[in-house]
Protein backbone atom coordinates (compact mmCIF):
# COMPACT_ATOMS: atom_id res chain seq x y z
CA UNK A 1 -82.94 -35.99 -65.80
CA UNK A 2 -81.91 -38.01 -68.65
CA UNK A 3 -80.19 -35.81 -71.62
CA UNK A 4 -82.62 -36.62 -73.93
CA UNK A 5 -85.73 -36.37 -71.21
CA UNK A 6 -84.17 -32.49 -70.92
CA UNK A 7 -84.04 -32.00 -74.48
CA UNK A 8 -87.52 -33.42 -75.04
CA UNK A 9 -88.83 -31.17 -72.23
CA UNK A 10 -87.34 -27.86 -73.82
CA UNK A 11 -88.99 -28.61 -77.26
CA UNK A 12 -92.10 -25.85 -78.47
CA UNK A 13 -94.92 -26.86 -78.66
CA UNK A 14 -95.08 -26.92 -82.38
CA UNK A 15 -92.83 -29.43 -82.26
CA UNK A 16 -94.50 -33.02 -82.30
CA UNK A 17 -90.75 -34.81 -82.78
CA UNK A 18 -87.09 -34.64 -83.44
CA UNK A 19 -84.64 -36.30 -85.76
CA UNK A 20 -81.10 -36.42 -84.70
CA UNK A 21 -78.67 -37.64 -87.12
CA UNK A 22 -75.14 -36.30 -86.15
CA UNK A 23 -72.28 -38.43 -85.04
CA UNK A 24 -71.83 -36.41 -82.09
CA UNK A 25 -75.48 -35.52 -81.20
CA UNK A 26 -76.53 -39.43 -81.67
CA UNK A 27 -73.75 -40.59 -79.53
CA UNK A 28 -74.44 -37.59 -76.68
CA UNK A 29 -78.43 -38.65 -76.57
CA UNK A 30 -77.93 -42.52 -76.51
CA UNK A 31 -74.22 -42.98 -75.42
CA UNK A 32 -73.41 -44.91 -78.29
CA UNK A 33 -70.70 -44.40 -80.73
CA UNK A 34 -71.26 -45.66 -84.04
CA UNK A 35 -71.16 -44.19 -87.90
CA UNK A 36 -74.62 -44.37 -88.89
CA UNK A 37 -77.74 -44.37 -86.86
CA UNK A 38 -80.93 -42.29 -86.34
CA UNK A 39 -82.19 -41.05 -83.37
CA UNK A 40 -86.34 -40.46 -83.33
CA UNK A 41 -87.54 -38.75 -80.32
CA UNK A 42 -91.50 -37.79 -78.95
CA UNK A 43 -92.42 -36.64 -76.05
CA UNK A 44 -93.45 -40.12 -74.66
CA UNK A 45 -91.05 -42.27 -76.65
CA UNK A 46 -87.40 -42.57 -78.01
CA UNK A 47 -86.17 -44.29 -80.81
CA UNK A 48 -82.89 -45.36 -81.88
CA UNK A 49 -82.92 -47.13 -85.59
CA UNK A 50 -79.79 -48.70 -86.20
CA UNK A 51 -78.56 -50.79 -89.47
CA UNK A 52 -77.74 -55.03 -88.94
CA UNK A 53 -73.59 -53.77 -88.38
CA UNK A 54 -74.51 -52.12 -84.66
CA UNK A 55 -77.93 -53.24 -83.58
CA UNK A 56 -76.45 -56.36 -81.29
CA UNK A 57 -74.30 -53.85 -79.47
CA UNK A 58 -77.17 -51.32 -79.58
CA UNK A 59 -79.21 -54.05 -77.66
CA UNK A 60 -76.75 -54.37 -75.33
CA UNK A 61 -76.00 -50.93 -74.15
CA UNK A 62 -78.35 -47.96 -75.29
CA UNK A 63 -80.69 -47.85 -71.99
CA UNK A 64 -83.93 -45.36 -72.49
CA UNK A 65 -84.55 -45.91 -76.28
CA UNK A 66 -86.35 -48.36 -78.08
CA UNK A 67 -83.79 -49.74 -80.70
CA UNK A 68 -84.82 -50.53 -83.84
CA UNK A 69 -83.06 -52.37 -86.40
CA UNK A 70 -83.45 -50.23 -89.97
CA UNK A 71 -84.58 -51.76 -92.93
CA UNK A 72 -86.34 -48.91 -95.03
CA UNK A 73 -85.36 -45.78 -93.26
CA UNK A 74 -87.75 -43.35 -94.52
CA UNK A 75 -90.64 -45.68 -94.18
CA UNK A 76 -89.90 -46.42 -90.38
CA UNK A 77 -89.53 -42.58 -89.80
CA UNK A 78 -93.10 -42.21 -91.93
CA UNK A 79 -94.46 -45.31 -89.76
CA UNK A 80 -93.47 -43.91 -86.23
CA UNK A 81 -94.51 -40.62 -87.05
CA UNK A 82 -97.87 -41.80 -87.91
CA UNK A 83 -98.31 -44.01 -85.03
CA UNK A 84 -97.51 -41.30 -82.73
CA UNK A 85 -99.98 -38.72 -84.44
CA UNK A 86 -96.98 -37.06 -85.45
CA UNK A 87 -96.93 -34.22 -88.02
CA UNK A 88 -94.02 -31.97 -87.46
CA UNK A 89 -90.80 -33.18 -87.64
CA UNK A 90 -87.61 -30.91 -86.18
CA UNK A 91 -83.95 -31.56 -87.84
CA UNK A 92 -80.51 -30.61 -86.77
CA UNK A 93 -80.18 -27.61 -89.22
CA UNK A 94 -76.87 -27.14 -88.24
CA UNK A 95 -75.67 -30.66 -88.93
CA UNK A 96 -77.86 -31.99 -92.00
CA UNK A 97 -76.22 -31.76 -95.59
CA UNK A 98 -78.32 -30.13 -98.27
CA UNK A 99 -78.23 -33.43 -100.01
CA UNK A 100 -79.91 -35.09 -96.35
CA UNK A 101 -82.55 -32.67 -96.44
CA UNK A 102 -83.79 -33.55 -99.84
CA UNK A 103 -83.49 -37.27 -99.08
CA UNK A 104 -86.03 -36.69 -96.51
CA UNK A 105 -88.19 -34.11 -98.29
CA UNK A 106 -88.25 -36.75 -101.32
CA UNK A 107 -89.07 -39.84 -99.51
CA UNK A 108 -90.98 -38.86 -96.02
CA UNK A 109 -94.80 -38.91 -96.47
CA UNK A 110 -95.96 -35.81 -97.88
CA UNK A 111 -98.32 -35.12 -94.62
CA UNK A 112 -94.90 -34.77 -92.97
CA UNK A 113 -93.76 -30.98 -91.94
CA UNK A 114 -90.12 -30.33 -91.62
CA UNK A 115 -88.96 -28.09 -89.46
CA UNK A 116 -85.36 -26.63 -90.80
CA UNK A 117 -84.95 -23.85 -88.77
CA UNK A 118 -82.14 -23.79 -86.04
CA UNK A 119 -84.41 -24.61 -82.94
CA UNK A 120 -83.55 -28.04 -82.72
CA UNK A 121 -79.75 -27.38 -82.97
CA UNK A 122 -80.00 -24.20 -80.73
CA UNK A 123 -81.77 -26.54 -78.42
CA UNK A 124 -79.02 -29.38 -78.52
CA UNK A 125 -76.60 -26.49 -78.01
CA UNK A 126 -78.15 -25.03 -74.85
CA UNK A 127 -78.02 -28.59 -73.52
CA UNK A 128 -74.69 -29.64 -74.26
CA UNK A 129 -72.76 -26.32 -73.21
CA UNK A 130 -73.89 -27.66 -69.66
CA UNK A 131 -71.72 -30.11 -68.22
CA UNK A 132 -73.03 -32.77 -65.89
CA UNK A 133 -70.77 -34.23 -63.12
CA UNK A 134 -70.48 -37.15 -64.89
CA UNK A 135 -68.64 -35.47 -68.10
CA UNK A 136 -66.96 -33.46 -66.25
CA UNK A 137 -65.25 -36.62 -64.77
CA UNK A 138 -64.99 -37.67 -68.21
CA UNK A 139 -63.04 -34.80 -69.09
CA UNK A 140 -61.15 -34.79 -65.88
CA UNK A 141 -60.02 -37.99 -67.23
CA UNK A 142 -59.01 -37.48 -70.42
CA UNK A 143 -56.94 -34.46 -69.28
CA UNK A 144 -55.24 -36.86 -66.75
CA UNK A 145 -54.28 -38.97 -69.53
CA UNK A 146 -52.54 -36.32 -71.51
CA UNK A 147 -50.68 -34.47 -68.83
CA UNK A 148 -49.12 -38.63 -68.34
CA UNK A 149 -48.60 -38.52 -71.42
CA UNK A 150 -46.15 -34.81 -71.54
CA UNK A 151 -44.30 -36.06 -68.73
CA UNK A 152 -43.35 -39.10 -70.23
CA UNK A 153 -42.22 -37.16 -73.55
CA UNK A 154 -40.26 -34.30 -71.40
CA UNK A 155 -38.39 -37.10 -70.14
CA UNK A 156 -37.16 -38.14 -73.64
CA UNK A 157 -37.51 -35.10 -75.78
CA UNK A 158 -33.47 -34.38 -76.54
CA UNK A 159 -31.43 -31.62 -78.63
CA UNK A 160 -31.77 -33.38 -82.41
CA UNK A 161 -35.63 -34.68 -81.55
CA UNK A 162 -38.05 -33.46 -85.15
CA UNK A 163 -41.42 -31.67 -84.46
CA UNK A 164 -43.14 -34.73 -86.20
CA UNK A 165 -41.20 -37.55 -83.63
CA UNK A 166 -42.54 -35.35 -80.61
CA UNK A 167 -45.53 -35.53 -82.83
CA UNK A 168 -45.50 -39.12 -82.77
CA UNK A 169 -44.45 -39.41 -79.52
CA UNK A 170 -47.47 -37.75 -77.64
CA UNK A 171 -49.70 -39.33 -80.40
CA UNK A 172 -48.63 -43.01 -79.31
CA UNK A 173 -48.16 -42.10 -75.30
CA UNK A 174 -51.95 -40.87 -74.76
CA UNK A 175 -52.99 -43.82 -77.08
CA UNK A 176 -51.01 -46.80 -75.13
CA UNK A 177 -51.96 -45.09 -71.77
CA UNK A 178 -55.72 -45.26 -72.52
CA UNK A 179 -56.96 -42.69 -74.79
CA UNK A 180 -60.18 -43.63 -76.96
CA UNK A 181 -58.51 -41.03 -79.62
CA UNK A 182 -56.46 -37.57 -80.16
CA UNK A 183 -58.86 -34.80 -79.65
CA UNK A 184 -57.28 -33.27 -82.72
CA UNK A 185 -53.78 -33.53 -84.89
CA UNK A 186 -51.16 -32.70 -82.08
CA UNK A 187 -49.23 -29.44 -82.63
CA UNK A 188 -45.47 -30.08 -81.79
CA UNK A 189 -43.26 -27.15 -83.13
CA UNK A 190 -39.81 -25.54 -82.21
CA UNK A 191 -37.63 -22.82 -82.51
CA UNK A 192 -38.93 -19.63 -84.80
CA UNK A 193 -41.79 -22.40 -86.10
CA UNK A 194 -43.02 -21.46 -82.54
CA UNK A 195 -44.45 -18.60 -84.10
CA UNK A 196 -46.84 -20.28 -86.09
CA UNK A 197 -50.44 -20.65 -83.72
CA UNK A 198 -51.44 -23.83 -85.66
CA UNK A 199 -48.29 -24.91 -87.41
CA UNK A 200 -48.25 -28.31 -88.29
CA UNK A 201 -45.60 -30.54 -87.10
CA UNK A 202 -42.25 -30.94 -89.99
CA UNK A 203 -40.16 -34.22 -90.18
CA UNK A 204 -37.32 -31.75 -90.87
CA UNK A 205 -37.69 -29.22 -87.96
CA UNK A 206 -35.28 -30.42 -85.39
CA UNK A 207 -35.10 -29.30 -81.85
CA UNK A 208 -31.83 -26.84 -80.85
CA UNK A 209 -30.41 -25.90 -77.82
CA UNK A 210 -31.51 -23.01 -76.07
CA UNK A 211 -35.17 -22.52 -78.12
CA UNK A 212 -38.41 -23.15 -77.15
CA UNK A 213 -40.47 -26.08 -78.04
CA UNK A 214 -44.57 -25.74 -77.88
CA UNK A 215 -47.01 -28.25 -77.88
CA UNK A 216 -50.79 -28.25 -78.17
CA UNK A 217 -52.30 -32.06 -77.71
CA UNK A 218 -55.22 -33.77 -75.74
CA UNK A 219 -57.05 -37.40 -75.32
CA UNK A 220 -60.27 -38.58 -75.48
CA UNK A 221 -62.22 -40.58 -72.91
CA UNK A 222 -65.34 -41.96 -73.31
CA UNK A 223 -66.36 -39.40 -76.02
CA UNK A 224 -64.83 -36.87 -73.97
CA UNK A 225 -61.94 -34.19 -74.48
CA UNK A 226 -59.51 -32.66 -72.92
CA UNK A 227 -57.02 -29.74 -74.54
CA UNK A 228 -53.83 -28.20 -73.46
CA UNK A 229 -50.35 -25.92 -74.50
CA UNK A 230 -47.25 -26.26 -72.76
CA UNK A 231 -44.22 -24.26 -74.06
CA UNK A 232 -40.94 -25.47 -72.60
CA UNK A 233 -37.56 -24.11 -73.45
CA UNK A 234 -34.83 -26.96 -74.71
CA UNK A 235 -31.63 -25.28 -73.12
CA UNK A 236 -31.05 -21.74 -71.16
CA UNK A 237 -33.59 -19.45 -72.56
CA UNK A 238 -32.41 -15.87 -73.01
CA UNK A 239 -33.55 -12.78 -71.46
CA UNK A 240 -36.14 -12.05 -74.05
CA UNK A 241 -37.70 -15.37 -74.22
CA UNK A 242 -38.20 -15.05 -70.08
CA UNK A 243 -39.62 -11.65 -70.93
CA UNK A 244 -42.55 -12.89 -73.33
CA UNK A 245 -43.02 -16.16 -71.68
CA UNK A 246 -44.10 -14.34 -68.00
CA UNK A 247 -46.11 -11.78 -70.22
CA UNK A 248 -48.42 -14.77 -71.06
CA UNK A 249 -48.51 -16.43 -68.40
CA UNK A 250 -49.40 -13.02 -66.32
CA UNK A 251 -52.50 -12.79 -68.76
CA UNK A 252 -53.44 -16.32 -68.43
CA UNK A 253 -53.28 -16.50 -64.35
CA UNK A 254 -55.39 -13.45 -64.64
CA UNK A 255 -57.68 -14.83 -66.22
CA UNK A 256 -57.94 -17.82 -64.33
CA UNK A 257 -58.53 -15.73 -61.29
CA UNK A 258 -61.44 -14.00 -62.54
CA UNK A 259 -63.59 -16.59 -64.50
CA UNK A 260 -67.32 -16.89 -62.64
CA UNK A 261 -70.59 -17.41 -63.78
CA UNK A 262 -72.07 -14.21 -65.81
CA UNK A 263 -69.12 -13.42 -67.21
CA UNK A 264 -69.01 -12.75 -71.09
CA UNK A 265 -66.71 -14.26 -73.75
CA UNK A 266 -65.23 -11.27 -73.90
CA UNK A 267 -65.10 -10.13 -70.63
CA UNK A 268 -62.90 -12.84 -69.91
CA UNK A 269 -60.57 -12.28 -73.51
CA UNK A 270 -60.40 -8.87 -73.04
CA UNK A 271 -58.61 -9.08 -69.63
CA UNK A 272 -55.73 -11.42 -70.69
CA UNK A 273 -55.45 -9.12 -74.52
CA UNK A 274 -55.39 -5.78 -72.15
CA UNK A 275 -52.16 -7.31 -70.64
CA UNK A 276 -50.29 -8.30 -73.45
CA UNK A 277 -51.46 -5.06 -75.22
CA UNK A 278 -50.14 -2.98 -72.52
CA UNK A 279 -46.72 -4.49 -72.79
CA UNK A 280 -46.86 -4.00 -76.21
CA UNK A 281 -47.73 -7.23 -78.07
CA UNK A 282 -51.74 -6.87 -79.27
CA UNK A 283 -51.29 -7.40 -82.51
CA UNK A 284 -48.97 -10.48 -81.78
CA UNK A 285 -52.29 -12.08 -80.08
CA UNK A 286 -54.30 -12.68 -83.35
CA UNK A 287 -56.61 -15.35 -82.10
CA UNK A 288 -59.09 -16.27 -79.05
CA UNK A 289 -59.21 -16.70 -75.55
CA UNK A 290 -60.62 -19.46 -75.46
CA UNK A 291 -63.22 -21.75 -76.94
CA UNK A 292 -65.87 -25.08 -74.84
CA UNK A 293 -64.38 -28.23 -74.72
CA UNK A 294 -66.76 -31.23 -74.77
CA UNK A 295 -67.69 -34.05 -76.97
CA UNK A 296 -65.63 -31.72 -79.62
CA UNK A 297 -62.92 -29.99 -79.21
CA UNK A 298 -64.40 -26.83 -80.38
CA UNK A 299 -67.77 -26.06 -78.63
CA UNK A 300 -69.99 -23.42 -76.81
CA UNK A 301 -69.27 -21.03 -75.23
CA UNK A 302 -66.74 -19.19 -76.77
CA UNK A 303 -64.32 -16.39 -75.18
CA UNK A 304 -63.23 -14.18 -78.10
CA UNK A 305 -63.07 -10.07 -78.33
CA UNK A 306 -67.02 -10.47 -79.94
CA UNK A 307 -68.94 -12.99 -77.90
CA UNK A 308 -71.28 -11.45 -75.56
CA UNK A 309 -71.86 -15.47 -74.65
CA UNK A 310 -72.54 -15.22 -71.25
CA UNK A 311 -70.61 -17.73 -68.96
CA UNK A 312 -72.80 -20.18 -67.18
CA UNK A 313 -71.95 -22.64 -64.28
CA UNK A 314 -71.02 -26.43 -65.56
CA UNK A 315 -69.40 -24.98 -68.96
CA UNK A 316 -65.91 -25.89 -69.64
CA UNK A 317 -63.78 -23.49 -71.45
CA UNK A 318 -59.92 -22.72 -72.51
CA UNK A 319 -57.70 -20.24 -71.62
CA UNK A 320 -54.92 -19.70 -73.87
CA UNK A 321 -53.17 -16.40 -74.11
CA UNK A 322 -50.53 -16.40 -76.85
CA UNK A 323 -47.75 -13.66 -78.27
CA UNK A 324 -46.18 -14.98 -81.46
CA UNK A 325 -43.04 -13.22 -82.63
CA UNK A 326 -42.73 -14.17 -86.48
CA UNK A 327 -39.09 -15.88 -87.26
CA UNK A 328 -38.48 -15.05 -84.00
CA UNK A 329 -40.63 -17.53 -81.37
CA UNK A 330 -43.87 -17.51 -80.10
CA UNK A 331 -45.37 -18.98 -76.45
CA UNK A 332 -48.96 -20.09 -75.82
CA UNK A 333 -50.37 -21.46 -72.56
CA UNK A 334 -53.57 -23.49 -72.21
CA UNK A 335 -55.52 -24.80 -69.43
CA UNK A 336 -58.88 -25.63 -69.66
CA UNK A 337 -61.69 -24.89 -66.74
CA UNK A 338 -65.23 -25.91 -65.23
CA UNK A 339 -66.90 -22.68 -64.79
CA UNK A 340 -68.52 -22.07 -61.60
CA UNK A 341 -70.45 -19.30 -59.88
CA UNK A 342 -67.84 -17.78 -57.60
CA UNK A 343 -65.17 -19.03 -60.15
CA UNK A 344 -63.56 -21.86 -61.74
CA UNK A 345 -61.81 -25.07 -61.25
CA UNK A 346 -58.84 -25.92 -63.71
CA UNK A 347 -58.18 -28.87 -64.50
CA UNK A 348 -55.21 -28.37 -65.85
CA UNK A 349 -52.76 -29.79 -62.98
CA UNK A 350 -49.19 -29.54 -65.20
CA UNK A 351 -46.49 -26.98 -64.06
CA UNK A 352 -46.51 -23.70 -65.79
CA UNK A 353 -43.59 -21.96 -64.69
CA UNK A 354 -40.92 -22.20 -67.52
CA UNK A 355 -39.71 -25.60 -67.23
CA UNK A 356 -36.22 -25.74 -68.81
CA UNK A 357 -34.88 -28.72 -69.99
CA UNK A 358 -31.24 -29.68 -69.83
């Protein structure tokens, strides 16, 4: 079944049709990335109105929708609704502006109910935190890409090298190998800047012997993401920096081993934090497990010490245990995995033992 076909089938029956206006939700249901757009959906026909800018490649590769080239917006959404005996109208509460909403209040036909509750985006949720084989290969992909991409840039990172060059350097690697886009700004920091979870990358920080050097990057493919953390040590690390690095990754290959189907969020965070807690570092793990990877790189499901979200087979989440030491250093490791029922695959392929770089 077609994603919008399932999305049209889980719909109440109060609902006579659905607006989808969202970057990501318009290019999920019709595979077609573009800026503007509006998807129109009924039970027994899909539209996609599109301004003069797309609509020759919307002819050419949106398959299941009826494309529609816009020339009063409002008016074809008032038209369609009226030749489908239309009367209730869901939106993407989650997505729409406040300024949106009144747009369409203002200028829909007044017989014209709007539904602004969060059915329609609960609904687009419950679809997309499912993973078909064919995004999963998407995503399989992309994470391909990047982990290219970190060897090439372990073969050149040097003593001297700034956070913002190794920046740069993963930035243009995934891009020339393939990559539609980053999946978000890539985190490249070193020494006690380690420390930081989401530091952002200095043209002044430079790389030293003997300290660590963590990275946080992924690619896009086809819409896709992927998402991963590598900390490697630039030099002989010392005894202490062994010490907290195999805390982490203890907690994260602990994880990994017990991720399956019906699972909570924080079933699975709570295992890796009662680890580093028990060697004393809790309250140098301030942030999640883990988060869903998808068309964005933060999605459903999450795995954090409050979600009761209740793992599900075909969802694709993070695992990334971190202790961060202020001025001091801090290690994070991240794969990312498909959830299944007796487990998980990672897709993460990239060594994990301490690679030490000479």
């Amino acid at each position: 079944m077609k994603n919008i076909e399932r999305l049209m089938s889980m719909i109440p029956d109060t609902i006579d049709a659905v607006l989808i206006t969202s970057d990501i939700n318009r290019r999920y249901f019709t595979g077609m990335s573009s800026s503007a757009g509006t998807v129109l959906c009924f039970r027994d026909a899909f539209y996609f109105i599109i301004d003069f800018r797309y609509i020759e490649k919307a002819m050419k590769c949106v398959k299941d929708f009826t494309v529609i080239e816009q020339r009063n917006l409002y008016t074809q959404i008032s038209s369609l609704m009226q030749q489908h005996n239309a009367k209730t109208l869901a939106i993407e509460s989650k997505m729409m502006t406040l300024y949106e909403l009144s747009q369409l209040e203002e200028r829909l036909e007044e017989d014209i109910n709007l539904v602004v509750d969060n059915a329609l985006s609960n609904l687009i949720d419950d679809c997309r935190i499912i993973k078909s084989e064919r995004e999963i290969n998407c995503i399989r992909e992309a994470q391909r890409l990047a982990e290219t991409a970190l060897e090439k840039v372990l073969n050149w990172i040097h003593v001297g090298a700034t956070e913002r060059e190794i920046q740069l350097k993963l930035d243009f690697t995934m891009l020339e190998l393939g990559a539609e886009s980053l999946s978000f700004p890539t985190i490249a920091l070193t020494g006690s800047r380690t420390s930081m979870p989401h530091g952002v990358p200095s043209p002044d920080a430079v790389v030293r012997d003997n300290s660590f050097v963590l990275m946080d990057f992924g690619a896009v493919v086809d819409g896709y993401h992927s998402d991963m953390t590598r900390t490697v040590c630039i030099g002989k690390p010392t005894d202490y920096m062994e010490i907290i690095y195999n805390i982490v990754l203890k907690a994260q290959e602990a994880c990994l081993n017990k991720i399956k189907s019906g699972m909570t969020g924080k079933d699975i965070d709570e295992i890796a934090r009662r680890i580093i807690s028990d060697e004393g570092y809790g309250e140098n793990f301030g942030h999640s497990l883990g988060h869903g990877v998808g068309m964005e790189i933060h999605e459903l499901p999450n795995a954090s010490p409050s979600s009761l979200a209740v793992l599900q087979s075909g969802n694709v989440v993070t695992v990334e245990p971190g202790i961060y030491l202020p001025d001091k250093f801090g290690v994070r490791i991240e794969d990312f995995v498909v959830v299944h029922e007796n487990g998980c695959e990672n897709l993460t392929k990239a060594p994990k033992k301490l690679q030490i770089i000479d």
